[in-house]
C-alpha atoms as a PDB file:
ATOM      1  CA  UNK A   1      59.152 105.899 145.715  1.00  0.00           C
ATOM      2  CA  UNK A   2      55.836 107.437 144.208  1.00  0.00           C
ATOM      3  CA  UNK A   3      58.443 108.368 140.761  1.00  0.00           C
ATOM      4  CA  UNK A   4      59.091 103.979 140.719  1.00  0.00           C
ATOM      5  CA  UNK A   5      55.362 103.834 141.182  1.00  0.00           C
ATOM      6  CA  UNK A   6      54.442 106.134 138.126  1.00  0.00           C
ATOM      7  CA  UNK A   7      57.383 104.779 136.185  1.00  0.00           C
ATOM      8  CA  UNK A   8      56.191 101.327 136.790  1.00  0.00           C
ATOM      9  CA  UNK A   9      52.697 101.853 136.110  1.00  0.00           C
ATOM     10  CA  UNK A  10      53.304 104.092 132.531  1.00  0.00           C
ATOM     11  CA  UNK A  11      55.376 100.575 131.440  1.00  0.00           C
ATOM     12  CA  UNK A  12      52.485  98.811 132.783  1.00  0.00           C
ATOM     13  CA  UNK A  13      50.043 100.839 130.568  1.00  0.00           C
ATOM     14  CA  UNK A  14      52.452 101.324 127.668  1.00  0.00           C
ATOM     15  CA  UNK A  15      52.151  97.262 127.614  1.00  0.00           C
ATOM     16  CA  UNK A  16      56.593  97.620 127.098  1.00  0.00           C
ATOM     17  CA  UNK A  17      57.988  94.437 128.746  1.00  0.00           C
ATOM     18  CA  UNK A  18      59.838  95.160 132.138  1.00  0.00           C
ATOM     19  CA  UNK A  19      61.925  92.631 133.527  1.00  0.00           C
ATOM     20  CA  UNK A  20      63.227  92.630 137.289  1.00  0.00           C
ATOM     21  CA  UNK A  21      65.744  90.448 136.689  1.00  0.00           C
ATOM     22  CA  UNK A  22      69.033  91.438 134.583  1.00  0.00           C
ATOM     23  CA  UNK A  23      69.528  90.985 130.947  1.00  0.00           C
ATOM     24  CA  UNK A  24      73.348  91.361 130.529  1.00  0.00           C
ATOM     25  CA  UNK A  25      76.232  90.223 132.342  1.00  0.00           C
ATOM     26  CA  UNK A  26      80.147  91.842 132.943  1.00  0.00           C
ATOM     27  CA  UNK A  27      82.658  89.121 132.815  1.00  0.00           C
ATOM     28  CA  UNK A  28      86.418  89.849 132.912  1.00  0.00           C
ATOM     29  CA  UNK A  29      89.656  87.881 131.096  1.00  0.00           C
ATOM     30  CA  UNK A  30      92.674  87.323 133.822  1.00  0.00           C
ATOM     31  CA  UNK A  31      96.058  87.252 132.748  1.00  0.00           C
ATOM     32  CA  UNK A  32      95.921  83.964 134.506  1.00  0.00           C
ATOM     33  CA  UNK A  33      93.712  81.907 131.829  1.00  0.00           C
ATOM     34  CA  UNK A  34      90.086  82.299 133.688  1.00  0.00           C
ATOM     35  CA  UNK A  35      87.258  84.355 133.887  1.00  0.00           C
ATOM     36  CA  UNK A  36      86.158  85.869 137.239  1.00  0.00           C
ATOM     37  CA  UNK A  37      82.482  83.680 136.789  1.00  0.00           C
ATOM     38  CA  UNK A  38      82.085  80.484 136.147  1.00  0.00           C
ATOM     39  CA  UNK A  39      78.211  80.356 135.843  1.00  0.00           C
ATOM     40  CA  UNK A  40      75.974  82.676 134.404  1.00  0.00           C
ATOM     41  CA  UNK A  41      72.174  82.077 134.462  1.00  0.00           C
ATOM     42  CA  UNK A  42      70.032  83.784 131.709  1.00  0.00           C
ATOM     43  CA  UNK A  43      66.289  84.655 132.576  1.00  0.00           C
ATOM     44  CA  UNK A  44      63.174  83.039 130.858  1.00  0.00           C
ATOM     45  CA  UNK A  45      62.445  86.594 130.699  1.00  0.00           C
ATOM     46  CA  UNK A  46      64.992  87.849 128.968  1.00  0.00           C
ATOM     47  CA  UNK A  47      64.275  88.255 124.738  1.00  0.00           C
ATOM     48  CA  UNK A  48      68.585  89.246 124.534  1.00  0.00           C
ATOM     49  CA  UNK A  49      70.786  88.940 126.544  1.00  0.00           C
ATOM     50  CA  UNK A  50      74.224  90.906 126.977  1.00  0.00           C
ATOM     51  CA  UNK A  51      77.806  89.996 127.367  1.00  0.00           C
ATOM     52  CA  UNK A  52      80.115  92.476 128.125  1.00  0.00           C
ATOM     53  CA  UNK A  53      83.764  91.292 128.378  1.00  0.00           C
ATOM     54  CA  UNK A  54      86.710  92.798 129.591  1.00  0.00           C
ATOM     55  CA  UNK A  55      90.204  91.707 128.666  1.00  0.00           C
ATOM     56  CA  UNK A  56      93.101  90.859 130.302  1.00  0.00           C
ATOM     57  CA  UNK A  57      96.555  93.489 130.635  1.00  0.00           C
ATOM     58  CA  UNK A  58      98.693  91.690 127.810  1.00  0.00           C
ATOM     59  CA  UNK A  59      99.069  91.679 124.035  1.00  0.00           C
ATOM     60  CA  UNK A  60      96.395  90.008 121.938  1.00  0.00           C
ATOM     61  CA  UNK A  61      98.922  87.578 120.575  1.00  0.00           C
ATOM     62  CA  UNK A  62      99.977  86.516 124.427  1.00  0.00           C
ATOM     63  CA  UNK A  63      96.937  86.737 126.061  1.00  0.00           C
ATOM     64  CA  UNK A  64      94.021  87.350 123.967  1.00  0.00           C
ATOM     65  CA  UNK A  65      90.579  86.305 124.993  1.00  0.00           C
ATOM     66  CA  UNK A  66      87.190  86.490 123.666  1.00  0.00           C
ATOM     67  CA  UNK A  67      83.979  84.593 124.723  1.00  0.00           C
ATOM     68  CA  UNK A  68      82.625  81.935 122.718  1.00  0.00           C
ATOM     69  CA  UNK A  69      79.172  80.214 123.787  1.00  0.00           C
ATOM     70  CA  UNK A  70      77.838  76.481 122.008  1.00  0.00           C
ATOM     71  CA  UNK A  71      76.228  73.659 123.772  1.00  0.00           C
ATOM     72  CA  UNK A  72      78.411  71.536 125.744  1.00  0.00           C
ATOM     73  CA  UNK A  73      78.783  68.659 123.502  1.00  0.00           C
ATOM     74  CA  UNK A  74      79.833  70.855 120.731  1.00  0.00           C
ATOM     75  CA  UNK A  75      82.712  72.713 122.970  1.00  0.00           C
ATOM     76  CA  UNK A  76      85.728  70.517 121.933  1.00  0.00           C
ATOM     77  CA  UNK A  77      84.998  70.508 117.927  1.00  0.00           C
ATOM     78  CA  UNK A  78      84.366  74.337 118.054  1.00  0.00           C
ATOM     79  CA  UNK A  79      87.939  74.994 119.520  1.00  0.00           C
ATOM     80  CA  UNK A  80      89.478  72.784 116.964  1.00  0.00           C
ATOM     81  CA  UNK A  81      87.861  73.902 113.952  1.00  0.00           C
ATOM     82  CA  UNK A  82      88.566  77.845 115.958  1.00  0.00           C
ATOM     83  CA  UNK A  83      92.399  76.752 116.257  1.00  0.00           C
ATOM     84  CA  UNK A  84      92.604  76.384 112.241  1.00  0.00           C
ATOM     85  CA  UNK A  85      90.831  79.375 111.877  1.00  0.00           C
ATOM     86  CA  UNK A  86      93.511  81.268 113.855  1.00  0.00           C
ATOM     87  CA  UNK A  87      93.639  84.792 115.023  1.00  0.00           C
ATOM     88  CA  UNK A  88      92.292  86.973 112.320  1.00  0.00           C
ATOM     89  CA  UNK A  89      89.000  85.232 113.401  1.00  0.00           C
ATOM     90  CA  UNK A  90      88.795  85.695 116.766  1.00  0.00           C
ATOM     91  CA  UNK A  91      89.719  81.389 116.495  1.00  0.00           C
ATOM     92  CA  UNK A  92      86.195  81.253 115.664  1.00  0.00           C
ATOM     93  CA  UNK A  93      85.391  78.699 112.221  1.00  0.00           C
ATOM     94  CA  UNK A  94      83.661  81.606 109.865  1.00  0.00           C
ATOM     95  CA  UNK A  95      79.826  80.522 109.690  1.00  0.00           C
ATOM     96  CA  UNK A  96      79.641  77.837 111.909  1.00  0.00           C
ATOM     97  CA  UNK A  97      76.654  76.725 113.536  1.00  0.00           C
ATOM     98  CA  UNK A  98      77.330  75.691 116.673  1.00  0.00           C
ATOM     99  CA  UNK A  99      78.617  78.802 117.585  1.00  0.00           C
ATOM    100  CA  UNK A 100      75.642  80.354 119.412  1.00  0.00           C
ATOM    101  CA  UNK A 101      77.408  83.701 120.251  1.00  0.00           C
ATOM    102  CA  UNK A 102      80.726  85.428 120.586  1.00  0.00           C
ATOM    103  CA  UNK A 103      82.961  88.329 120.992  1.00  0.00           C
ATOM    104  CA  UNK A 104      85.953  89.282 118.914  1.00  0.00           C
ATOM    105  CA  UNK A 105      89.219  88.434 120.531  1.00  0.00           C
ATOM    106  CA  UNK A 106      90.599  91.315 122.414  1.00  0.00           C
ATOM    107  CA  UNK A 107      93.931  92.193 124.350  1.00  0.00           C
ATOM    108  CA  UNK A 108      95.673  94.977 126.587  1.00  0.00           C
ATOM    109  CA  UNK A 109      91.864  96.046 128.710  1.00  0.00           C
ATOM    110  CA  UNK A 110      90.055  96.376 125.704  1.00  0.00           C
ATOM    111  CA  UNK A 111      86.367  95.447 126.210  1.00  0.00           C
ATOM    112  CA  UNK A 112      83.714  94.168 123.467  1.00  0.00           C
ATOM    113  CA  UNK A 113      80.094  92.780 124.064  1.00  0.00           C
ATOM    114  CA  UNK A 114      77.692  90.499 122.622  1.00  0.00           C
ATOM    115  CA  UNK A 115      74.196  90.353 122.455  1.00  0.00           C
ATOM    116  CA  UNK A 116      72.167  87.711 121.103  1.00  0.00           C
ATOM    117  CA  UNK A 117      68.897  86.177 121.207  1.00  0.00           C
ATOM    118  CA  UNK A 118      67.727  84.155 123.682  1.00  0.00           C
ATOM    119  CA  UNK A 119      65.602  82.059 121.714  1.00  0.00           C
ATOM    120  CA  UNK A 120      68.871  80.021 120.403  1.00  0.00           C
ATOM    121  CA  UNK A 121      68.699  78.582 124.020  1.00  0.00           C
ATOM    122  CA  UNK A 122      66.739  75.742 125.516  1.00  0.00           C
ATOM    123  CA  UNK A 123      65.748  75.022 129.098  1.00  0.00           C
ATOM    124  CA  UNK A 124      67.564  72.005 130.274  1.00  0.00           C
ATOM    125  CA  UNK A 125      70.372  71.732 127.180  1.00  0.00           C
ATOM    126  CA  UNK A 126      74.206  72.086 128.527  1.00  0.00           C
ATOM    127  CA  UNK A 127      75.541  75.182 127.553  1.00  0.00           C
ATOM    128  CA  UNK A 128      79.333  76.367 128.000  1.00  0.00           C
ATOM    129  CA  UNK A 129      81.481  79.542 127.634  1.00  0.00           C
ATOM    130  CA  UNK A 130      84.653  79.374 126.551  1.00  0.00           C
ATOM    131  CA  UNK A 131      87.851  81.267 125.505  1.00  0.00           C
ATOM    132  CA  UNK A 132      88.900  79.743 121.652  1.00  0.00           C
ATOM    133  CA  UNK A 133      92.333  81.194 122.164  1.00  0.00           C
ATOM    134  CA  UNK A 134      94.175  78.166 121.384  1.00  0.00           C
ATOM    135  CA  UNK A 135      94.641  75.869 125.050  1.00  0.00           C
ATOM    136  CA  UNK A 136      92.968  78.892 127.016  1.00  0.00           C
ATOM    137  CA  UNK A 137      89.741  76.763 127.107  1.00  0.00           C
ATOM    138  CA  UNK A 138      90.891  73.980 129.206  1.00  0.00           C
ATOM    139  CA  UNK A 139      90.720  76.437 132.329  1.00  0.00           C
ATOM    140  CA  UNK A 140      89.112  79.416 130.509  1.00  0.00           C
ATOM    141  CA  UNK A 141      85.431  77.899 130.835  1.00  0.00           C
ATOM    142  CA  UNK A 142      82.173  78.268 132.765  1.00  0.00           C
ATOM    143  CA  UNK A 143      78.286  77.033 132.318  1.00  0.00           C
ATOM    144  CA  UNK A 144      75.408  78.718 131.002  1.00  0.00           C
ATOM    145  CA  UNK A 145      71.626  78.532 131.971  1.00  0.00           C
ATOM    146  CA  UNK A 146      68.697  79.269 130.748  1.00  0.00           C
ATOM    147  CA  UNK A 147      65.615  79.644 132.507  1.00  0.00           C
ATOM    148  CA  UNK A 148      66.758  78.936 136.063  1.00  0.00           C
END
């Protein structure tokens, strides 16, 4: 307890930013087309934030799955435009801005993270998370917060 104290009051002094609340988030790819979350809440507090995924048991080509975050209103015409960019892009459109974040498209337990800054995000705005596999996204989703 008095090592938590010390440690805690060398931050304090040090004037480095220490946040209670966590920065990064573990979020797994079923063979079943979902994610085990379906909300994730990112702290005011947080500067980045971290998203680690894990995929699913089969082949890339079967059952690959990245994550893919944009506003809400932006979900449907980011999976299109992903769909034509196909697999060597993670079914992500190359450059495009309403994109906000995402992982590579992985297969067979593989894992990959993003992190990204928090300041893309607004308090209040509809965000989603998606998997731009082609038709994975239709139960492959979940919402994101910020500040809550």
């Amino acid at each position: 307890m008095l090592r938590l104290a010390i440690t805690l009051a060398a931050l304090a002094l040090s004037g480095a930013a220490w946040s209670a609340e966590p920065c990064s988030v573990d979020i797994h790819g079923t063979d079943q087309m979902t994610y085990d979350l379906k909300t994730i809440n990112v702290p005011a507090s947080c500067k980045t934030f971290t998203v680690n995924l894990q995929a699913s048991t089969l082949p890339k080509n079967v059952m690959g799955h990245n994550w893919v975050l944009a506003k809400k209103d932006d979900m449907k015409g980011v999976i299109d435009d992903g769909a034509k960019a196909g697999e060597a892009n993670d079914y992500v459109q190359p450059g495009d801005s309403r994109v906000l974040a995402h992982t590579h498209l992985i297969e067979l337990g593989n894992k990959d993270s993003v992190t990204f800054d928090t300041s893309k995000l607004q308090a209040g705005v509809a965000y989603q998370f998606f998997c731009s596999f082609p038709f994975h996204a239709t139960m492959m989703k979940g919402a994101l917060t910020f500040g809550g």
